[in-house]
Protein backbone atom coordinates (compact mmCIF):
# COMPACT_ATOMS: atom_id res chain seq x y z
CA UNK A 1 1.64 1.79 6.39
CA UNK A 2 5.01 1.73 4.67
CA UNK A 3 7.08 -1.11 2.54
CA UNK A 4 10.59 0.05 2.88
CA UNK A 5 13.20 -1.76 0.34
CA UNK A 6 16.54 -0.85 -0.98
CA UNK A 7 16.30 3.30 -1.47
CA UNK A 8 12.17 2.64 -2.00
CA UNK A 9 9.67 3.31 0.12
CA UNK A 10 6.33 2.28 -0.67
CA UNK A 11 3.53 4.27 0.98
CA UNK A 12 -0.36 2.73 1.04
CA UNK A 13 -1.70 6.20 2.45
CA UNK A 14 -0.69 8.73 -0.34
CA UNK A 15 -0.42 5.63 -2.94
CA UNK A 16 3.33 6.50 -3.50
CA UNK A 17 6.81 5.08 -4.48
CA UNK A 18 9.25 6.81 -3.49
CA UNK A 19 12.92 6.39 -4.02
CA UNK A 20 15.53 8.45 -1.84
CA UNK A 21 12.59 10.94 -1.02
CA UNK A 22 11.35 11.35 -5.27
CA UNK A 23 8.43 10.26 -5.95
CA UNK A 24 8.46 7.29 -9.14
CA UNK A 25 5.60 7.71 -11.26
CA UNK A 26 3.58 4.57 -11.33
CA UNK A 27 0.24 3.60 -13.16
CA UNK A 28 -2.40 2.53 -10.48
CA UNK A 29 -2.62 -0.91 -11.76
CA UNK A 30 1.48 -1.23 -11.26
CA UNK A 31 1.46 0.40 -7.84
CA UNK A 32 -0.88 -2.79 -6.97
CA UNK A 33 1.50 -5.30 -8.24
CA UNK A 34 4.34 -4.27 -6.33
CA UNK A 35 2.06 -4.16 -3.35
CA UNK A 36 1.01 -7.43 -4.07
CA UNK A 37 4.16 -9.54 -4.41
CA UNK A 38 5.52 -7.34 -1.49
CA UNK A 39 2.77 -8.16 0.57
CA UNK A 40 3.11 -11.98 -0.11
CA UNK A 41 6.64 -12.27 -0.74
CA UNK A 42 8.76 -14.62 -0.75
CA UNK A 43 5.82 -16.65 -2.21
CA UNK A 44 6.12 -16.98 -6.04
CA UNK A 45 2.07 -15.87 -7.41
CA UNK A 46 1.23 -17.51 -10.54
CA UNK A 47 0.65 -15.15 -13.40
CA UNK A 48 -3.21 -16.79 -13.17
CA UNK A 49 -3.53 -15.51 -9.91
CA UNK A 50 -1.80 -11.85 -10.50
CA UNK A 51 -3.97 -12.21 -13.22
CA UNK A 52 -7.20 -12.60 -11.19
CA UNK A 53 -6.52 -10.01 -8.59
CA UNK A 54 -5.58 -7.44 -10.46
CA UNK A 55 -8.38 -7.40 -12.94
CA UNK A 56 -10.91 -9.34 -11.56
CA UNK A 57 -13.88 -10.51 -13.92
CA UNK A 58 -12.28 -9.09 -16.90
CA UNK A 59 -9.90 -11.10 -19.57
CA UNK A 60 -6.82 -9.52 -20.11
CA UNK A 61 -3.65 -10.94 -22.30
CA UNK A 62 -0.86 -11.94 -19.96
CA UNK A 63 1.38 -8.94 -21.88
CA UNK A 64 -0.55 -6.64 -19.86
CA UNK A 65 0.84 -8.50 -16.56
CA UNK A 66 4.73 -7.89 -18.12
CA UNK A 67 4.46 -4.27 -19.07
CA UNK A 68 3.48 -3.68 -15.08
CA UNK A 69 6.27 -5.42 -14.47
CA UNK A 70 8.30 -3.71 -16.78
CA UNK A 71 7.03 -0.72 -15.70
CA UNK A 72 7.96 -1.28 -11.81
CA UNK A 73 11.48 -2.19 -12.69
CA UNK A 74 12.02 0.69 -14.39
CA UNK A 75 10.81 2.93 -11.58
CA UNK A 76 13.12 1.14 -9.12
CA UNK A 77 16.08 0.74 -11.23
CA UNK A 78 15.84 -2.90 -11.15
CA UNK A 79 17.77 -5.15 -14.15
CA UNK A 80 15.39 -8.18 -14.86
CA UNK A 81 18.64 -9.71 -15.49
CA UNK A 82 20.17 -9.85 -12.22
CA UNK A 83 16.87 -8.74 -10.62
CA UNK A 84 17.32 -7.54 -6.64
CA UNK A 85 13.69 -7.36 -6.04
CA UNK A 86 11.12 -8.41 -9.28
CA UNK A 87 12.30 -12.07 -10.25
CA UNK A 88 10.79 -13.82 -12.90
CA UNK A 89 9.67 -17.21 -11.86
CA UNK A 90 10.11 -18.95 -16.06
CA UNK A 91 6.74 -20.51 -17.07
CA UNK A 92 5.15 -19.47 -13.71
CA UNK A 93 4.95 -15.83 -12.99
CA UNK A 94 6.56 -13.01 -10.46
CA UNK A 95 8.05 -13.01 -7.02
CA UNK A 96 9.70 -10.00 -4.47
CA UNK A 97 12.99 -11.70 -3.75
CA UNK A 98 14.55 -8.78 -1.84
CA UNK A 99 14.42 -7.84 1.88
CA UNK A 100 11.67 -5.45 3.15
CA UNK A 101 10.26 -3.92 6.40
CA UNK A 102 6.85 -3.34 6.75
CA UNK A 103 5.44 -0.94 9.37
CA UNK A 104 4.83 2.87 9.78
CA UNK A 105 7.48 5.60 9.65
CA UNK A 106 9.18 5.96 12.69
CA UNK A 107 7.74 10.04 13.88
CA UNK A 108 10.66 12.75 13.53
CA UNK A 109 8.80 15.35 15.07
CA UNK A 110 9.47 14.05 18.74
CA UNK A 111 11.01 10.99 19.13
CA UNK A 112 10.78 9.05 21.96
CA UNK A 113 13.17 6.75 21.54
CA UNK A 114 16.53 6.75 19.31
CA UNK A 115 17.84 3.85 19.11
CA UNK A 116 22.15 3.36 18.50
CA UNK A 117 22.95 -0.46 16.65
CA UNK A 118 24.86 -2.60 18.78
CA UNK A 119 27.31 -2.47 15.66
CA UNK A 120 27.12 -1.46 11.84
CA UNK A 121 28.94 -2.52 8.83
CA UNK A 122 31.20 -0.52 6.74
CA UNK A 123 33.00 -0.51 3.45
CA UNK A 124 36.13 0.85 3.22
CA UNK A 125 37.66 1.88 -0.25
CA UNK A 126 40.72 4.38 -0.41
CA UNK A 127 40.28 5.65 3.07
CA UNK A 128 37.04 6.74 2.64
CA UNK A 129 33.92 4.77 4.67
CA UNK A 130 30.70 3.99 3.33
CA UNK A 131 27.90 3.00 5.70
CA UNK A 132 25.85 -0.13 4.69
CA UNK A 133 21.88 -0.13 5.48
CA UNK A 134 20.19 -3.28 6.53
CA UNK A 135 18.74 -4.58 3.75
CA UNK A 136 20.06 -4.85 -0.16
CA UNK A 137 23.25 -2.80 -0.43
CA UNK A 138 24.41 -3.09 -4.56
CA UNK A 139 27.90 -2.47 -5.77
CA UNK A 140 28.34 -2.39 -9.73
CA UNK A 141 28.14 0.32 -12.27
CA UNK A 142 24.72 1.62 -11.48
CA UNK A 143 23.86 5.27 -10.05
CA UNK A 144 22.03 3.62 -6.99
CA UNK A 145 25.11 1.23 -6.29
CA UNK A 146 26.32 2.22 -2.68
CA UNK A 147 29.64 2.31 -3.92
CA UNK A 148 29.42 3.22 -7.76
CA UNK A 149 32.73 1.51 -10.02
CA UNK A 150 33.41 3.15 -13.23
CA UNK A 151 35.03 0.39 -14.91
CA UNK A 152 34.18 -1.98 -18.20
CA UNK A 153 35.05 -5.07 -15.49
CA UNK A 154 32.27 -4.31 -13.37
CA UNK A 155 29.01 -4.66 -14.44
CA UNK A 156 25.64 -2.52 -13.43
CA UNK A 157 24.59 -4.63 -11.09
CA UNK A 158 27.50 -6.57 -10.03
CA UNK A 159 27.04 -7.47 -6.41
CA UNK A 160 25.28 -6.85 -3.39
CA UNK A 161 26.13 -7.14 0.69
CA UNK A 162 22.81 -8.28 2.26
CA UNK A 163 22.78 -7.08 5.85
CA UNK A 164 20.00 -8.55 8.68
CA UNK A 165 21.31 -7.34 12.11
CA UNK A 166 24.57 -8.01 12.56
CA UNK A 167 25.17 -10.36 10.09
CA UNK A 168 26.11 -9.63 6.25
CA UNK A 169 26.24 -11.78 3.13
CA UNK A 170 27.91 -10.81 -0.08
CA UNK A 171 26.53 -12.10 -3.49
CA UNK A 172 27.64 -12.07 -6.81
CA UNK A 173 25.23 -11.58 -9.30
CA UNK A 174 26.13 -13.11 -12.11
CA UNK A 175 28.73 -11.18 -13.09
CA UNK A 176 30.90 -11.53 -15.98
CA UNK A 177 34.49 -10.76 -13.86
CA UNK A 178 32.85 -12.34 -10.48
CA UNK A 179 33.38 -10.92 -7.35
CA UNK A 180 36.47 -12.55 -5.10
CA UNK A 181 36.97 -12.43 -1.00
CA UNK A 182 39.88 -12.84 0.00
CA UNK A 183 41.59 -13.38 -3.35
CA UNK A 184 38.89 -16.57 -4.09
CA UNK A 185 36.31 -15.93 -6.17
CA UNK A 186 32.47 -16.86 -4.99
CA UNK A 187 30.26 -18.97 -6.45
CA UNK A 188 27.50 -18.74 -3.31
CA UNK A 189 26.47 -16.46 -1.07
CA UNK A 190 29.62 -15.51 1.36
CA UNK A 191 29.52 -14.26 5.35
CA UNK A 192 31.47 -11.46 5.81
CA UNK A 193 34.02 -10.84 8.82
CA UNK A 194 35.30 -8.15 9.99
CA UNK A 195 38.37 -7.13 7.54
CA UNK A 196 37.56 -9.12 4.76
CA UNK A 197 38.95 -7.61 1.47
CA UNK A 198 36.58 -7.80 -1.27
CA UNK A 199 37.52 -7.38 -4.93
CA UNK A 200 35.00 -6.35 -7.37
CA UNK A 201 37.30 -5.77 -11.15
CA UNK A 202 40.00 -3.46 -10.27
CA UNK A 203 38.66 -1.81 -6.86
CA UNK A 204 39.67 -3.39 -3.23
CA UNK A 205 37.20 -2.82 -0.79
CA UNK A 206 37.67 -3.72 3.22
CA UNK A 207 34.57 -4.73 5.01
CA UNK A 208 34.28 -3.80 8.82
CA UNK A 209 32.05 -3.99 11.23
CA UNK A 210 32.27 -0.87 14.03
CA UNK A 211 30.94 -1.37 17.57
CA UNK A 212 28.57 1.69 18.65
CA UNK A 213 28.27 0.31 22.13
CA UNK A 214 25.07 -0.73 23.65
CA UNK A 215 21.27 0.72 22.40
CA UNK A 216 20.94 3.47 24.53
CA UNK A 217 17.25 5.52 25.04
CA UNK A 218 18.01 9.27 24.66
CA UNK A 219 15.70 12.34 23.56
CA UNK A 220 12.80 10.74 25.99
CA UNK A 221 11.09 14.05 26.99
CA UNK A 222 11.07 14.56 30.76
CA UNK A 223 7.74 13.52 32.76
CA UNK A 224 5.90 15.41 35.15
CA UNK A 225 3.08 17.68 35.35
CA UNK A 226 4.75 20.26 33.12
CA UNK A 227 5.24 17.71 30.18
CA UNK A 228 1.35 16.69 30.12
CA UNK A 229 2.21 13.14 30.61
């Protein structure tokens, strides 16, 4: 079973995180959190409870619970500031606030089935596309930003397009600049069309959404009594 998020993947048979196919060292005990509050996200788990069920029947001091988390955001190049995935819940505990799939790895030795997206979103900045994954896609300073700014304006973690399907929301996250659509600057969470112009400090990005056609079942290896189906 694998937890994909963002560039992570987190896999319960090897006991892994990896991040755009590295593996991120992590202590057993942190590997377990972020299983935990992925496996129970969006709920909010009281640091009594993280408390409980990571070290049951033994006392531990509540700093222990922060340096895991500490630990986890560092692995995943997450800012507890403007977090993406680890939010602090103030005076309660820990959540997973981003989007994740669940499931096993589709195989890549013989695939049955390949599937084509009825469409898929774009960013478009000086000519140059840049294909957005379903799922957290952050703009800002930081290496794993999908489209990296080198500018004082912007800051590390600056924004992020959320894409589900078809649909795609940009965010600002709590920037110092902001982050402006359209020449107006957003103070919620804004749907994207098709040719929007976003602004993030001095870079002008253009967000479009490209029809693939249809899903369409190719690869499918023949049957018959020579294919041992």
């Amino acid at each position: 079973m694998e937890s994909r998020f963002g560039d992570c993947v987190l896999d319960s048979a090897s006991r892994q995180l990896r991040q755009r196919g590295a593996v991120r060292a992590l202590s057993p005990k942190a590997y377990d959190l972020l299983d935990l509050l992925l496996g129970c996200r969006p709920r909010a788990l009281s640091k009594t409870e993280l408390l409980q069920r990571l070290w049951p029947e033994t006392f531990v001091v509540e700093a222990n619970l922060s340096n895991l988390v500490a630990e986890i955001r560092a692995a995943i190049g997450d800012d507890p500031r403007h977090p993406l995935f680890i939010r602090t819940v103030h005076g309660f505990g820990y959540a997973f606030c981003g989007v994740a799939e669940h499931g096993a790895a589709p195989a890549r030795e013989t695939p049955l089935l390949r599937e084509r997206r009825d469409s898929v979103c774009w960013l478009v900045r000086d000519g140059v596309r840049v294909q957005l994954g379903d799922g957290e896609n952050l703009i800002g300073r930081h290496p794993a930003s999908i489209v990296p700014i080198d500018s004082p304006r912007v800051s590390r973690h600056h924004a992020a397009i959320r894409v589900a399907g078809e649909e795609a929301t940009l965010v600002d996250l709590g920037s110092r600049n902001g982050t402006f659509v359209g020449g107006q600057r957003i103070d919620a969470p804004a749907t994207l069309k098709d040719g929007d112009e976003i602004q993030i400090g001095p870079v002008v990005l253009r967000f479009c959404v490209a029809s693939l056609g249809p899903i369409t079942e190719v690869d499918v290896p023949p049957r018959g009594p020579e294919s041992g189906y």
